[in-house]
C-alpha atoms as a PDB file:
ATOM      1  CA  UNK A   1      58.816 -71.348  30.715  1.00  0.00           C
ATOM      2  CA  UNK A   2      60.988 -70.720  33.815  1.00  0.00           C
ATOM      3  CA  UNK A   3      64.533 -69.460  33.994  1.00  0.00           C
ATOM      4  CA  UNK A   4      65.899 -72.866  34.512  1.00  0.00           C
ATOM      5  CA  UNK A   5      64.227 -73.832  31.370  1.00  0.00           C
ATOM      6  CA  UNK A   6      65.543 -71.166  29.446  1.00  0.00           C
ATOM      7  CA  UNK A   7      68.775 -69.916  31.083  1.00  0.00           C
ATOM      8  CA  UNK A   8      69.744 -72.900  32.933  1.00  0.00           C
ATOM      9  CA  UNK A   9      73.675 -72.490  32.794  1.00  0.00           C
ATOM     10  CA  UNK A  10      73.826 -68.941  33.280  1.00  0.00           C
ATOM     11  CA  UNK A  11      71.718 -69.466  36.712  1.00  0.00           C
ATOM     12  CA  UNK A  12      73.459 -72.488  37.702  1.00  0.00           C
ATOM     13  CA  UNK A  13      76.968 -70.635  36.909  1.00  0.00           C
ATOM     14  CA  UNK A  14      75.308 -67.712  39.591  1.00  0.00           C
ATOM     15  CA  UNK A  15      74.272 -70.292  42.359  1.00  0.00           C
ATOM     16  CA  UNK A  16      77.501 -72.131  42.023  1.00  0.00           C
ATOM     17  CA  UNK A  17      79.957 -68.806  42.190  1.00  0.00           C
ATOM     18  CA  UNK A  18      78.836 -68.070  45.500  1.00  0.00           C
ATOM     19  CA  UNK A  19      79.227 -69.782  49.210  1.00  0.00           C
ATOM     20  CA  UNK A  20      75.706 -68.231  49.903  1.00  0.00           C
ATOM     21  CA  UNK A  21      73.483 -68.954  47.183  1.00  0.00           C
ATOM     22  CA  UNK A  22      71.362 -65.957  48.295  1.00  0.00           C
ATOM     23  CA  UNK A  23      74.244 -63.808  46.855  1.00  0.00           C
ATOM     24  CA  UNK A  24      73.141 -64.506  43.510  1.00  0.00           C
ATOM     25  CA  UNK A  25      70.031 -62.796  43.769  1.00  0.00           C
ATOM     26  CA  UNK A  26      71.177 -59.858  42.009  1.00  0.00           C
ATOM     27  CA  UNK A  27      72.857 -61.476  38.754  1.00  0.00           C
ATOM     28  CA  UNK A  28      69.645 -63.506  38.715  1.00  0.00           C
ATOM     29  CA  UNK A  29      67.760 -60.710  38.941  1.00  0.00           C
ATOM     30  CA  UNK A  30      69.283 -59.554  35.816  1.00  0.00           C
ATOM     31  CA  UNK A  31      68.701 -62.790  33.921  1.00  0.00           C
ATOM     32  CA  UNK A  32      64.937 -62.663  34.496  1.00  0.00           C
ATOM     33  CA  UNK A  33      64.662 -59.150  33.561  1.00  0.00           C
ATOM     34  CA  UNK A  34      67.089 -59.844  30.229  1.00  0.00           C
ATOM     35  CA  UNK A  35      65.050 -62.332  29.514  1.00  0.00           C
ATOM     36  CA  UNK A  36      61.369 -61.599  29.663  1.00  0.00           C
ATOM     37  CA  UNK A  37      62.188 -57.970  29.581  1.00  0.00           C
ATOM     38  CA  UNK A  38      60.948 -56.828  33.241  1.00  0.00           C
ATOM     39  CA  UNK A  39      61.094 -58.961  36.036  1.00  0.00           C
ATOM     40  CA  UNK A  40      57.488 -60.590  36.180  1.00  0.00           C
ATOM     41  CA  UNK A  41      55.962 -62.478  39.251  1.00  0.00           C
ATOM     42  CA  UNK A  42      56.343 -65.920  38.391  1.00  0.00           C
ATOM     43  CA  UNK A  43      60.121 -64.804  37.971  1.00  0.00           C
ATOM     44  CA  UNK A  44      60.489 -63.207  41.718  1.00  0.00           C
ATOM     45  CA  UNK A  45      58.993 -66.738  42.706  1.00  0.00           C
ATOM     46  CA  UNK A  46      61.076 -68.740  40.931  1.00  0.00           C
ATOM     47  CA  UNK A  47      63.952 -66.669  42.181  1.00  0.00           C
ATOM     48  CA  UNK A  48      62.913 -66.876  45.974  1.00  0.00           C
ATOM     49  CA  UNK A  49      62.610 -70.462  45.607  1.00  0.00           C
ATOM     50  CA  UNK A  50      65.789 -71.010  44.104  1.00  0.00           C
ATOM     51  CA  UNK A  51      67.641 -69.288  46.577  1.00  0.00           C
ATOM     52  CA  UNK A  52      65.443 -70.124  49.671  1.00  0.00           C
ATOM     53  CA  UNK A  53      63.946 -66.827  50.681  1.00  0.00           C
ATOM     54  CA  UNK A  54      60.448 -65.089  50.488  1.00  0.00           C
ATOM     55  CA  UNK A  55      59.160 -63.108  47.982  1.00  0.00           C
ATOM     56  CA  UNK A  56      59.418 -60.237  50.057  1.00  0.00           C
ATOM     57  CA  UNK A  57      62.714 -60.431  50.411  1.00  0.00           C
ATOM     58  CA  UNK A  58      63.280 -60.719  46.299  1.00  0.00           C
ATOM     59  CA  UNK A  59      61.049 -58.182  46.078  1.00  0.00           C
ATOM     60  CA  UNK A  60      63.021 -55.860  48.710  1.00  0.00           C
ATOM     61  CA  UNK A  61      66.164 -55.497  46.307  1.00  0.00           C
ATOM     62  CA  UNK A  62      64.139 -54.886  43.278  1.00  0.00           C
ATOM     63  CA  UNK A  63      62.893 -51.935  45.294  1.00  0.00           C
ATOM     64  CA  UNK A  64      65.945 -50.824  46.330  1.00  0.00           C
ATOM     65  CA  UNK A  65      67.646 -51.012  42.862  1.00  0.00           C
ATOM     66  CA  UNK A  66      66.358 -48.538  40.092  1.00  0.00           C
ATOM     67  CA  UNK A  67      67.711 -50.829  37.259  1.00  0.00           C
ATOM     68  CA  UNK A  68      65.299 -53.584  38.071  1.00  0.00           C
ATOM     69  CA  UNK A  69      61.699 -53.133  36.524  1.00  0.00           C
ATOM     70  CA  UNK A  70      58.604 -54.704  37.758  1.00  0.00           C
ATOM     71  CA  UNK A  71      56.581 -53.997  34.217  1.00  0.00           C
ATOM     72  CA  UNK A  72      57.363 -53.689  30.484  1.00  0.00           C
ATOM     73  CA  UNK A  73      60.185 -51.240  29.545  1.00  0.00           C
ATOM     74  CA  UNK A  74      61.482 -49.927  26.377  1.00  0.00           C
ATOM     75  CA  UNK A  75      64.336 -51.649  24.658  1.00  0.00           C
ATOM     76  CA  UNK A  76      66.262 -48.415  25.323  1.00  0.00           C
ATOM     77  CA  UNK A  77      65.946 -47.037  29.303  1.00  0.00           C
ATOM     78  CA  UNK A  78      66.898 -43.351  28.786  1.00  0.00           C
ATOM     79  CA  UNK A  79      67.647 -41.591  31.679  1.00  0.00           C
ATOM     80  CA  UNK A  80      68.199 -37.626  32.213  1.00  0.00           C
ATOM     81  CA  UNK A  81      69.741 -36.203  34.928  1.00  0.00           C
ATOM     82  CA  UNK A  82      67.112 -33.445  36.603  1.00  0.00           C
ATOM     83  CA  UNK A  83      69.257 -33.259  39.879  1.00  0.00           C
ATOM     84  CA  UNK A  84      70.114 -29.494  41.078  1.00  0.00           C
ATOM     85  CA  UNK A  85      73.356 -28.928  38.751  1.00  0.00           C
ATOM     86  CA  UNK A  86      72.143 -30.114  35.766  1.00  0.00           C
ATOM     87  CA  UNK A  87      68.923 -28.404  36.656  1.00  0.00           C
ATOM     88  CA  UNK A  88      70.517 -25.226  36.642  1.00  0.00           C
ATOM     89  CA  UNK A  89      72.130 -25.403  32.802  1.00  0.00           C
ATOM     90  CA  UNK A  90      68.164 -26.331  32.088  1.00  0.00           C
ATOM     91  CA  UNK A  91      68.185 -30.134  32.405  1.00  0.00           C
ATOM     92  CA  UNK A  92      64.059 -30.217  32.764  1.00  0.00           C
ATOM     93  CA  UNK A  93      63.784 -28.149  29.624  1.00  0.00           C
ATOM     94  CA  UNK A  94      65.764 -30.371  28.519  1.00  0.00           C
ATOM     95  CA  UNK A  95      63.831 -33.215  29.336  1.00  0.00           C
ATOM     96  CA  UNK A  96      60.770 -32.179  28.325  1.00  0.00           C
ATOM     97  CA  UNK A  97      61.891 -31.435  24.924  1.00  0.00           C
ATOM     98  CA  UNK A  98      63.035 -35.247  24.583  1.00  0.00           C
ATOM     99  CA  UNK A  99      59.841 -36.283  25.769  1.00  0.00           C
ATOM    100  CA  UNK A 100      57.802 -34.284  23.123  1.00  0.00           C
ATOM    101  CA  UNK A 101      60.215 -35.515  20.382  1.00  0.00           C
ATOM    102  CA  UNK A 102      59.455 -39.242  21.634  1.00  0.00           C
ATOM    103  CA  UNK A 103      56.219 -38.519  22.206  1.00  0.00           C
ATOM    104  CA  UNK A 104      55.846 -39.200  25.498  1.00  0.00           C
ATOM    105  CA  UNK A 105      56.129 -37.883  29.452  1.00  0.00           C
ATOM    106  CA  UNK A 106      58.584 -38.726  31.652  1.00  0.00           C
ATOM    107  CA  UNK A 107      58.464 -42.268  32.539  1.00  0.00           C
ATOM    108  CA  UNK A 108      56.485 -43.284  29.356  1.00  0.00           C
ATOM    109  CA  UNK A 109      57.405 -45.368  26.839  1.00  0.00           C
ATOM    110  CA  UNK A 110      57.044 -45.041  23.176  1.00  0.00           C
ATOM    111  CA  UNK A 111      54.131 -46.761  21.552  1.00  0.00           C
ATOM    112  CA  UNK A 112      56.916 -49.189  19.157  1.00  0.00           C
ATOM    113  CA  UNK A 113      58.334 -50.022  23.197  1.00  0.00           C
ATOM    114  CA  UNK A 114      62.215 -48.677  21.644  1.00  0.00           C
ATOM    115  CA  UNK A 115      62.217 -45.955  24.868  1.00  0.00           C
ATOM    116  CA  UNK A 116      61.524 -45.067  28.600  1.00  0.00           C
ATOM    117  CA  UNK A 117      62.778 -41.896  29.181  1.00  0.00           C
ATOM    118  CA  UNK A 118      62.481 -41.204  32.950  1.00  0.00           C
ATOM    119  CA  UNK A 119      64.240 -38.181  34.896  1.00  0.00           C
ATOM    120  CA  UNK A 120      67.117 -39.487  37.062  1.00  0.00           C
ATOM    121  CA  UNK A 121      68.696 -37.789  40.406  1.00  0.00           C
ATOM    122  CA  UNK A 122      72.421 -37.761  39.523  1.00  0.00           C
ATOM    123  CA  UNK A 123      74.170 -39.448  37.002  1.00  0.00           C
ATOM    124  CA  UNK A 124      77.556 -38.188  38.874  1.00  0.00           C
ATOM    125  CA  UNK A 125      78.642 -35.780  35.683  1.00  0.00           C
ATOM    126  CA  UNK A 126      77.484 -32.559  36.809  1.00  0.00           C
ATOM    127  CA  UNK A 127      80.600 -31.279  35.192  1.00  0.00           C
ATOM    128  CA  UNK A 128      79.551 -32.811  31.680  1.00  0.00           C
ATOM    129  CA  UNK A 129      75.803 -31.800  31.421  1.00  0.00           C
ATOM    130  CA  UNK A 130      73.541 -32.481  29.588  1.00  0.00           C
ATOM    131  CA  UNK A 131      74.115 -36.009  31.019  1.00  0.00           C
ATOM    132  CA  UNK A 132      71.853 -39.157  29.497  1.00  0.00           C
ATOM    133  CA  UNK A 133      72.096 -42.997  30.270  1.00  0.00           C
ATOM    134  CA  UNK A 134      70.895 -45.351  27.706  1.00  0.00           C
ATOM    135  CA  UNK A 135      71.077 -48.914  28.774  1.00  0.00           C
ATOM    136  CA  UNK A 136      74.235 -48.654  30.553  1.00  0.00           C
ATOM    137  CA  UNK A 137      76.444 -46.275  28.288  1.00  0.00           C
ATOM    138  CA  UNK A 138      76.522 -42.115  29.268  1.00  0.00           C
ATOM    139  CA  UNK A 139      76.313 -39.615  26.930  1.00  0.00           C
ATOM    140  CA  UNK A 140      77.786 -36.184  28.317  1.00  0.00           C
ATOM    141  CA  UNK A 141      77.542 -32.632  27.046  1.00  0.00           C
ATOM    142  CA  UNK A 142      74.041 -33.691  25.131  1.00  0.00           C
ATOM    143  CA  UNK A 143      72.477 -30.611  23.275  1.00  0.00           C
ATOM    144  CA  UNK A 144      68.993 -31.442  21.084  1.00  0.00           C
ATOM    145  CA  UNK A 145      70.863 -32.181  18.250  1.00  0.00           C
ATOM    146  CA  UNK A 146      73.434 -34.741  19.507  1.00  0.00           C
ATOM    147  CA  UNK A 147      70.305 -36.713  21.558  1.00  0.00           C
ATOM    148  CA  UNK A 148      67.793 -36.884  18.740  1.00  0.00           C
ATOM    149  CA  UNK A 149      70.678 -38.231  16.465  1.00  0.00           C
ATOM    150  CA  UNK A 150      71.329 -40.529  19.071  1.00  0.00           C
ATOM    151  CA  UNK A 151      67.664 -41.627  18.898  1.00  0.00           C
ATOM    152  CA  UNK A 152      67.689 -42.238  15.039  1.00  0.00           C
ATOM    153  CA  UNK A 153      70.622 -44.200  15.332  1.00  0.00           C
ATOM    154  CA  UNK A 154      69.211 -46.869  17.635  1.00  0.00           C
ATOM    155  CA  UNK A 155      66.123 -46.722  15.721  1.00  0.00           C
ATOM    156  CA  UNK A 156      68.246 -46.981  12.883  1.00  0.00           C
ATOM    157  CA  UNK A 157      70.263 -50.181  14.527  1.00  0.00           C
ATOM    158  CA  UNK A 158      67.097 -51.427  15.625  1.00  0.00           C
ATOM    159  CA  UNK A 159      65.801 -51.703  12.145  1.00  0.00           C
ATOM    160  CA  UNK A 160      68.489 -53.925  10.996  1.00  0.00           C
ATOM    161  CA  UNK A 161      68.488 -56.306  13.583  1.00  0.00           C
ATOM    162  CA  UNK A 162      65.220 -56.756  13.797  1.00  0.00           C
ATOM    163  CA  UNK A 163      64.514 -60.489  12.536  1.00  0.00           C
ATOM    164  CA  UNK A 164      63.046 -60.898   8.856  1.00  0.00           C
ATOM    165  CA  UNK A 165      59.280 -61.352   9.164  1.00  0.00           C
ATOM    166  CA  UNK A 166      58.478 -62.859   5.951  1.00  0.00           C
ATOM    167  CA  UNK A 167      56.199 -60.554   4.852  1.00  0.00           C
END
């Protein structure tokens, strides 16, 4: 299945809000990776066909652009801040101890695929530290204890909305 099978409006809606179609790449981007999860091949050629350009070229901005993944990802990207100020209250400590309680090292994701954890150069709250990302929301002034509950409740949300399997 391609992206025009699948998300047909949403990538005609992205072609058709720009004068250059090749301004779109990013948005559509975003639609492969939402909807296979990471953005495979057949999705960065479907994506340099549809806006006229190499694969190189789609391949370019996904390298420039830590949100866009090239391989399977957890549902939930957590990132740490390990730059120098957060370093200094203890962010890698930090770190580490979230990767033992997931059970995994940095850049790993857990074996159900719920998190990546991966260290991250400034997440522009040195002020608030411990700083995570998850997805796209921050969490400031983490401690153990407020990012572990954090983790149970997505588990915890996760749970619920996973569909009913009939067994």
């Amino acid at each position: 299945m391609s992206l025009m099978d699948t998300r047909k409006a949403d990538v005609e809606h992205h072609l058709g809000k720009y004068p250059d179609k090749l301004s779109a790449i990013m948005p559509l981007l975003y639609i492969a990776q939402e909807e296979y999860g990471y953005i495979t091949n057949e999705a960065v050629e479907e994506i340099a066909n549809l806006l006229d350009v190499d694969t190189t070229h789609v391949r370019g901005i996904m390298g420039f652009y830590v949100m866009y993944h090239d391989e399977p990802k957890g549902k939930y990207l957590v990132y740490i801040c390990t730059d120098l100020p957060c370093a200094l209250k203890g962010a890698e400590a930090f770190s580490q101890r979230m990767c033992d309680h997931l059970g995994v090292e940095a850049g790993g994701t857990t074996e159900d695929g719920l998190f990546t954890l991966e260290e991250m150069m400034c997440l522009g709250a040195c002020h608030r530290t411990q700083v995570m990302q998850v997805n796209f929301q921050f969490h400031e002034n983490m401690d153990d204890e407020k990012a572990i509950k954090l983790f149970e409740e997505l588990r915890r949300e996760h749970e619920v909305s996973k569909p009913f399997s009939g067994e």
